[in-house]
N, C-alpha and C. Protein backbone atom coordinates (compact mmCIF):
# COMPACT_ATOMS: atom_id res chain seq x y z
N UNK A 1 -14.93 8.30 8.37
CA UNK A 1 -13.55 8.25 7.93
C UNK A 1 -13.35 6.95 7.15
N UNK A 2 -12.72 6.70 6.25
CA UNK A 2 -12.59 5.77 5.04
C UNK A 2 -11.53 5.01 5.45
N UNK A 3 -12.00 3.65 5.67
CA UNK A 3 -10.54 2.62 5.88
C UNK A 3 -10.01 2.34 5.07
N UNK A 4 -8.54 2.18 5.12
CA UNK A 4 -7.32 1.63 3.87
C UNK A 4 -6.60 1.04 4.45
N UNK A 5 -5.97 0.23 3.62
CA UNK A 5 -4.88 -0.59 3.59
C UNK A 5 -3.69 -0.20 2.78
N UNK A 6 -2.69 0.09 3.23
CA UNK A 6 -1.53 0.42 2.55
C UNK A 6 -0.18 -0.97 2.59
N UNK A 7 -0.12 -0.76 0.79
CA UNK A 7 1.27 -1.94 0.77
C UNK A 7 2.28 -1.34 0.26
N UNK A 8 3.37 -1.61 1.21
CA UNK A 8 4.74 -0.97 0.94
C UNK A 8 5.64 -2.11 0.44
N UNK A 9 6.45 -1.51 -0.22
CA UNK A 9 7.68 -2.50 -1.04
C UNK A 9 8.25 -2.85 0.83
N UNK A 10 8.30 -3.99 0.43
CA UNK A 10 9.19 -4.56 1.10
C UNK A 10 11.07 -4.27 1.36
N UNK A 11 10.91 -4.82 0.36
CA UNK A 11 12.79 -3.91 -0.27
C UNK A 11 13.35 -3.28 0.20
N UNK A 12 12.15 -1.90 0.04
CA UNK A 12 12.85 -0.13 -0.44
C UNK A 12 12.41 -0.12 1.14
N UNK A 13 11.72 -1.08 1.95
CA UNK A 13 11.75 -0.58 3.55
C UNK A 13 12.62 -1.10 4.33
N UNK A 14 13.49 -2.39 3.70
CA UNK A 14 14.24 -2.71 4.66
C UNK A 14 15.81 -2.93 4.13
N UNK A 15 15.72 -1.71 3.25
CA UNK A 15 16.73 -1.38 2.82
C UNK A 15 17.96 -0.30 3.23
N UNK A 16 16.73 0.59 3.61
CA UNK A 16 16.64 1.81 3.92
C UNK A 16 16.91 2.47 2.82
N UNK A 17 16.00 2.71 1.86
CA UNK A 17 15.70 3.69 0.53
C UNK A 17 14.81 4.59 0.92
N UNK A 18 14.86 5.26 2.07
CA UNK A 18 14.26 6.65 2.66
C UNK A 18 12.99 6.31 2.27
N UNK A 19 12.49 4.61 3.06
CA UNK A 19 11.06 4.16 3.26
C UNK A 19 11.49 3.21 4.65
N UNK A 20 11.44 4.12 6.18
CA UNK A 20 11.22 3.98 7.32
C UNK A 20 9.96 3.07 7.93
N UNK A 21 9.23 2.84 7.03
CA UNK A 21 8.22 2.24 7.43
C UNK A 21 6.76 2.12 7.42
N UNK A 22 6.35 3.24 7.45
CA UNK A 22 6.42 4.41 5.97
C UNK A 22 5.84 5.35 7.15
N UNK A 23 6.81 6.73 7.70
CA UNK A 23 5.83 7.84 8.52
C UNK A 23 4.87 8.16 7.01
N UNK A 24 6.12 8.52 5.89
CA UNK A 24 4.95 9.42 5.07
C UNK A 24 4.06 9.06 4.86
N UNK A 25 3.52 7.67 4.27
CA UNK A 25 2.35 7.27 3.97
C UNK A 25 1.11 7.64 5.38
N UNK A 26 1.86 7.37 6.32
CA UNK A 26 0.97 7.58 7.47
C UNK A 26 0.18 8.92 7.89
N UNK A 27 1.20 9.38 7.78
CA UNK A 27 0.92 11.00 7.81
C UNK A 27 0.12 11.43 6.66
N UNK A 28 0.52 11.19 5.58
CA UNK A 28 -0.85 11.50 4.16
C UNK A 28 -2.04 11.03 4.28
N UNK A 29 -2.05 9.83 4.79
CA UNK A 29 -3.65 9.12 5.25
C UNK A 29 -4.11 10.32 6.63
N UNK A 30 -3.42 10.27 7.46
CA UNK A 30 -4.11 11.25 8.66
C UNK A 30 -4.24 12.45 7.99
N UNK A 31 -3.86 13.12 7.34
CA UNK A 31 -3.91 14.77 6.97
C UNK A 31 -4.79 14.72 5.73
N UNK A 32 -4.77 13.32 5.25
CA UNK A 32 -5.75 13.64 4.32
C UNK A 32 -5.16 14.43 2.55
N UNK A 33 -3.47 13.84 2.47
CA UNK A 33 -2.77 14.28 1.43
C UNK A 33 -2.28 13.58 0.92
N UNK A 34 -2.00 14.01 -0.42
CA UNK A 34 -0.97 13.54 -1.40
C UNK A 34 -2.48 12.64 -2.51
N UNK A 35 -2.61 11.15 -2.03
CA UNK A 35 -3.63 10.58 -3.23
C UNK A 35 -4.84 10.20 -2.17
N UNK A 36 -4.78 10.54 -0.63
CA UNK A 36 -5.98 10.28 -0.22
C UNK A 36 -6.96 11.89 -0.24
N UNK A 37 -8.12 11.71 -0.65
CA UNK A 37 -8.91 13.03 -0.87
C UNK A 37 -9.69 13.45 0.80
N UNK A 38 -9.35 12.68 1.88
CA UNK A 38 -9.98 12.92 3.04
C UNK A 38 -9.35 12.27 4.26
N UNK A 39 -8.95 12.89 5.58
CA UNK A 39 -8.18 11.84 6.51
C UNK A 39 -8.79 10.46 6.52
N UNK A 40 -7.68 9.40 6.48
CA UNK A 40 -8.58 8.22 6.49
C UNK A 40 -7.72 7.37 7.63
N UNK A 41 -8.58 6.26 8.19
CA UNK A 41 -8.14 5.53 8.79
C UNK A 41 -7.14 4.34 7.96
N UNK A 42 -6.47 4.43 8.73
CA UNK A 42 -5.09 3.11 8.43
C UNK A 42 -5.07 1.80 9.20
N UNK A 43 -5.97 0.72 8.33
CA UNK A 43 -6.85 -0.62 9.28
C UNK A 43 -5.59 -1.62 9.01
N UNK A 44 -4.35 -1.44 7.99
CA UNK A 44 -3.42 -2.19 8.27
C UNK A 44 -2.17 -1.76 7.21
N UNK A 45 -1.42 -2.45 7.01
CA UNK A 45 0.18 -1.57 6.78
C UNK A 45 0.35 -2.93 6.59
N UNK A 46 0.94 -3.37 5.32
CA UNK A 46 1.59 -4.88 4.75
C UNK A 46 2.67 -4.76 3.75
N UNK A 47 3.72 -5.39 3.94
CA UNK A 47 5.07 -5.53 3.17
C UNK A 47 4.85 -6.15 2.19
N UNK A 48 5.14 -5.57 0.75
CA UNK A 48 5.38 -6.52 -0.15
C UNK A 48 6.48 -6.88 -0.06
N UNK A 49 6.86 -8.33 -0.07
CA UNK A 49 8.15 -9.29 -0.19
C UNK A 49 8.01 -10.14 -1.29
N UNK A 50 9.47 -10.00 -2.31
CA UNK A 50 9.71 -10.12 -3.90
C UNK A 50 9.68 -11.67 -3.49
N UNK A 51 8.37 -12.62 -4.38
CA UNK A 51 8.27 -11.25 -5.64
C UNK A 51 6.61 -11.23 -5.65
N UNK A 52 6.34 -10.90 -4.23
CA UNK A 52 4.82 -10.14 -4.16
C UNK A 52 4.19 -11.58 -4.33
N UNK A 53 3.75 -12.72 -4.20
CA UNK A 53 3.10 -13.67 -4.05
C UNK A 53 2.23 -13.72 -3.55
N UNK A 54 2.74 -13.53 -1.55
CA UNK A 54 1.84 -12.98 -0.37
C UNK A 54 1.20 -12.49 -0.15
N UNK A 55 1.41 -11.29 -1.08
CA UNK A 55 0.27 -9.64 -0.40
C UNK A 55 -1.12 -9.72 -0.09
N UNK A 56 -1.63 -10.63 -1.50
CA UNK A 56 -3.42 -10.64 -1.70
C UNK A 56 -3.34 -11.71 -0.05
N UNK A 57 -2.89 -12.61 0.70
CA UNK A 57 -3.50 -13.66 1.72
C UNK A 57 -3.10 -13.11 2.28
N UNK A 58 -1.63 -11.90 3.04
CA UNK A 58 -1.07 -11.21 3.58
C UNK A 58 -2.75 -10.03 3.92
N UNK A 59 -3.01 -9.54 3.04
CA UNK A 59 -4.14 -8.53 3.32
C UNK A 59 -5.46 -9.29 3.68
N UNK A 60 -5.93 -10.32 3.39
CA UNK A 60 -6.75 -10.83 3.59
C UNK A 60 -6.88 -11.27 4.95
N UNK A 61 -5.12 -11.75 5.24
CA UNK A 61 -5.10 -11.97 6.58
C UNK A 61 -5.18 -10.48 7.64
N UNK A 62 -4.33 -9.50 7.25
CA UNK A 62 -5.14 -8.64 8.12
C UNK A 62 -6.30 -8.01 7.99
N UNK A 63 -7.02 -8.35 7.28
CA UNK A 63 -8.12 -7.96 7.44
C UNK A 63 -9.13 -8.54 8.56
N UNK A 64 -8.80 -9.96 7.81
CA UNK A 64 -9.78 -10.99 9.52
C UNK A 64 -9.00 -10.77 10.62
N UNK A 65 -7.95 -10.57 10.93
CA UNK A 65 -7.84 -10.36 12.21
C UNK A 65 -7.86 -9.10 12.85
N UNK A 66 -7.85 -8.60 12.25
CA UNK A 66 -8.50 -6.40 12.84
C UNK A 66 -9.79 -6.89 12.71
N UNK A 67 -10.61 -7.96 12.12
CA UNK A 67 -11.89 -7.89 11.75
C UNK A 67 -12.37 -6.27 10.57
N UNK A 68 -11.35 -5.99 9.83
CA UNK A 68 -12.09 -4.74 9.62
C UNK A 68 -11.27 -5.13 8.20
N UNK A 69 -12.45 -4.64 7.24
CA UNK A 69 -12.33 -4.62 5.88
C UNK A 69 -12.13 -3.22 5.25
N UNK A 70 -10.27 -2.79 4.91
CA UNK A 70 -10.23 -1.96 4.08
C UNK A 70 -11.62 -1.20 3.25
N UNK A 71 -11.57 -0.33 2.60
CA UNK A 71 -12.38 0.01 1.86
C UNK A 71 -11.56 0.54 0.32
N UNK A 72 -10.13 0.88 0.81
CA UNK A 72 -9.36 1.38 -0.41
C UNK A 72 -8.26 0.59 -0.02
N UNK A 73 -7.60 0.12 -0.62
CA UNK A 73 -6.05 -0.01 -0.81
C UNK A 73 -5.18 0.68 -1.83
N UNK A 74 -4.01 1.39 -0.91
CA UNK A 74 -3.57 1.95 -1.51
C UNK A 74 -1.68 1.28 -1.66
N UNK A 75 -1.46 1.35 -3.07
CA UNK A 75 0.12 1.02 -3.23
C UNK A 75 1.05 2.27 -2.72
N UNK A 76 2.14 1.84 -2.00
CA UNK A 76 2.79 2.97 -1.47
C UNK A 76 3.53 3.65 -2.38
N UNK A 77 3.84 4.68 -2.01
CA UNK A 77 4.57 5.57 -3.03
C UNK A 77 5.72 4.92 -3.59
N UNK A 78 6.49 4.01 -2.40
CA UNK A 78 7.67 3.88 -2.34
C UNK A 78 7.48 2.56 -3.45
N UNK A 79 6.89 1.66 -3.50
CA UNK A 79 6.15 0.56 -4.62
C UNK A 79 5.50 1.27 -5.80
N UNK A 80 4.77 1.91 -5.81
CA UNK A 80 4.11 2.47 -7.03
C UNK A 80 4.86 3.58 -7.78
N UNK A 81 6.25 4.20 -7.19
CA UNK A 81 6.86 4.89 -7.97
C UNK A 81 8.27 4.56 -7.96
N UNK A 82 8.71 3.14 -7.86
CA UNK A 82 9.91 2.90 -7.37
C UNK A 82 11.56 2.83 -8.79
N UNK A 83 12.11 3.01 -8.05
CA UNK A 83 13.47 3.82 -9.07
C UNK A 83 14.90 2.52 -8.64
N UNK A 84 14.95 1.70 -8.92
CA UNK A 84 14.43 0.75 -10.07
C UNK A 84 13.09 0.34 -9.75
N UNK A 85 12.49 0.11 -10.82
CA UNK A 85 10.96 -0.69 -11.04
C UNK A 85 10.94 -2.23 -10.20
N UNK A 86 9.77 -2.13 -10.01
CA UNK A 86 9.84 -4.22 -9.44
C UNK A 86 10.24 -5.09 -10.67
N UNK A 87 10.77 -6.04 -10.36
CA UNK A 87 11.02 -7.21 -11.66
C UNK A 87 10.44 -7.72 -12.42
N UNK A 88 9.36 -8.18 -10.79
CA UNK A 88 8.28 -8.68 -10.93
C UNK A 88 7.11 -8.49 -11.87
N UNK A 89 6.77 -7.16 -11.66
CA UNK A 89 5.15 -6.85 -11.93
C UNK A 89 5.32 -4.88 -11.78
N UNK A 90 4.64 -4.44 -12.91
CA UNK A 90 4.14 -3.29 -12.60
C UNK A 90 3.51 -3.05 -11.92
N UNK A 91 3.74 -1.32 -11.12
CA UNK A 91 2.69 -1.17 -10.34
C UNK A 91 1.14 -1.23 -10.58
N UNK A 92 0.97 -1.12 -11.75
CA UNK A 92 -0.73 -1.18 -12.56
C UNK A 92 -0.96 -2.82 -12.29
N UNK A 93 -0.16 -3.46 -13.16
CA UNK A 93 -0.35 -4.80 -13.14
C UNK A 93 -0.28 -5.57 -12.06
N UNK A 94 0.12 -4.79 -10.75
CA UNK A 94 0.12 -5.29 -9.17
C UNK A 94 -1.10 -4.67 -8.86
N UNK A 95 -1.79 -3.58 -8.98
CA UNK A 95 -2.77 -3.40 -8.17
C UNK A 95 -3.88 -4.03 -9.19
N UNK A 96 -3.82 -3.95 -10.75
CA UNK A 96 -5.00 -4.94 -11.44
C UNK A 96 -5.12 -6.36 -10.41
N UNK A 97 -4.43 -6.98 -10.17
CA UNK A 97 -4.51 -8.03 -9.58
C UNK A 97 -4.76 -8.45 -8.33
N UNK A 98 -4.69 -7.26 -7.40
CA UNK A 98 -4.98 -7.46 -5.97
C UNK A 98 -6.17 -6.66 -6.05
N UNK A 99 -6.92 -5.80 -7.08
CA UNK A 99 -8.30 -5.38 -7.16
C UNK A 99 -9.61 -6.64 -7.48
N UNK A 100 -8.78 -7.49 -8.32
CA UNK A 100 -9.31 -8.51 -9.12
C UNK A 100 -9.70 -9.60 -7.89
N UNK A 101 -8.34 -9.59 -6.87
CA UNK A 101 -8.86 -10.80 -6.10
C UNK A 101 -9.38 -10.57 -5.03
N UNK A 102 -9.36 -8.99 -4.80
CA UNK A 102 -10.10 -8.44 -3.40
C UNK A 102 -11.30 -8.14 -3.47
N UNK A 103 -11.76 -7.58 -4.94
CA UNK A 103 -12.99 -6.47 -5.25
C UNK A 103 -12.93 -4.73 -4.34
N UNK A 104 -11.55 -4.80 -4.13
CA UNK A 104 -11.44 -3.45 -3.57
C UNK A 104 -10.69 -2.82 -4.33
N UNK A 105 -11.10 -1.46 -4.63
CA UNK A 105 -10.36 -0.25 -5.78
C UNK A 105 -8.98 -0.35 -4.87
N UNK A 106 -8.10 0.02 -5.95
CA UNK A 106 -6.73 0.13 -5.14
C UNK A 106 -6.48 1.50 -6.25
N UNK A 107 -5.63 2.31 -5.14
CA UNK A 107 -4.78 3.50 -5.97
C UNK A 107 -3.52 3.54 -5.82
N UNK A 108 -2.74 3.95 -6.75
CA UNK A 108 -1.15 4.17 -7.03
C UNK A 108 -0.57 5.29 -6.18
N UNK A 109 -0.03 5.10 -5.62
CA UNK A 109 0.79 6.12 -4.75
C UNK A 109 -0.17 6.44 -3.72
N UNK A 110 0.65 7.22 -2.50
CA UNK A 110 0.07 7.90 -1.58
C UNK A 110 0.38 9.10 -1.13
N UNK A 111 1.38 9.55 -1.41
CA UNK A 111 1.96 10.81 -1.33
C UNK A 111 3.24 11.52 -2.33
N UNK A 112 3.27 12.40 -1.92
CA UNK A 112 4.61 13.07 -3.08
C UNK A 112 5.71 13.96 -2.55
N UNK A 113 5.71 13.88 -1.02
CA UNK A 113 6.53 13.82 -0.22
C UNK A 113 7.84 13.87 -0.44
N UNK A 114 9.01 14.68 -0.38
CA UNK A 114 10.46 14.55 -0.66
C UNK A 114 11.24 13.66 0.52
């Protein structure tokens, strides 16, 4: 089973923009839907908080302390398709950069979930 790391907008979760925390993302990694191609394990769950500075030492940090190194990271739906956009940074230009400093593929979205 394939470990990931999923990063959710911060924002749109503690906003309440119908991103709880994320069941959906959770549920797409276990069932194995939406942008993951196989059930995968979920080795950690990290908030992006604007304007995303944290995330790359945020993931790094959970990584050493689960001791367990993602294999994918994935941007959450609720970040990678968000309605308004980040200010900050595109979702491309957010995961170019946390691929760049991790060496781990990252993918856009995780589900398509209503």
């Amino acid at each position: 089973m394939e470990k990931v790391a999923i990063v959710g907008c911060g924002t749109y979760m503690d906003q309440g923009h119908g991103c709880p925390g994320e069941w959906r993302c959770l549920k797409a990694a276990s069932q194995g839907e939406g942008t993951f191609k196989a059930p995968s394990e979920v080795v950690s769950f990290v908030k992006c908080q604007c304007p995303g500075r944290a995330v790359i030492p945020t993931l790094g940090m959970a990584a050493k302390l689960s001791e367990i190194k993602p294999e994918k990271i994935y941007l959450s739906s609720c970040l990678a398709n968000a309605v308004p956009g980040c200010p900050y940074s595109s979702p491309e230009e957010f995961a170019d950069l946390i691929k760049e400093k991790t060496g781990i593929d990252v993918i856009l979205g995780t589900h398509d979930y209503h």
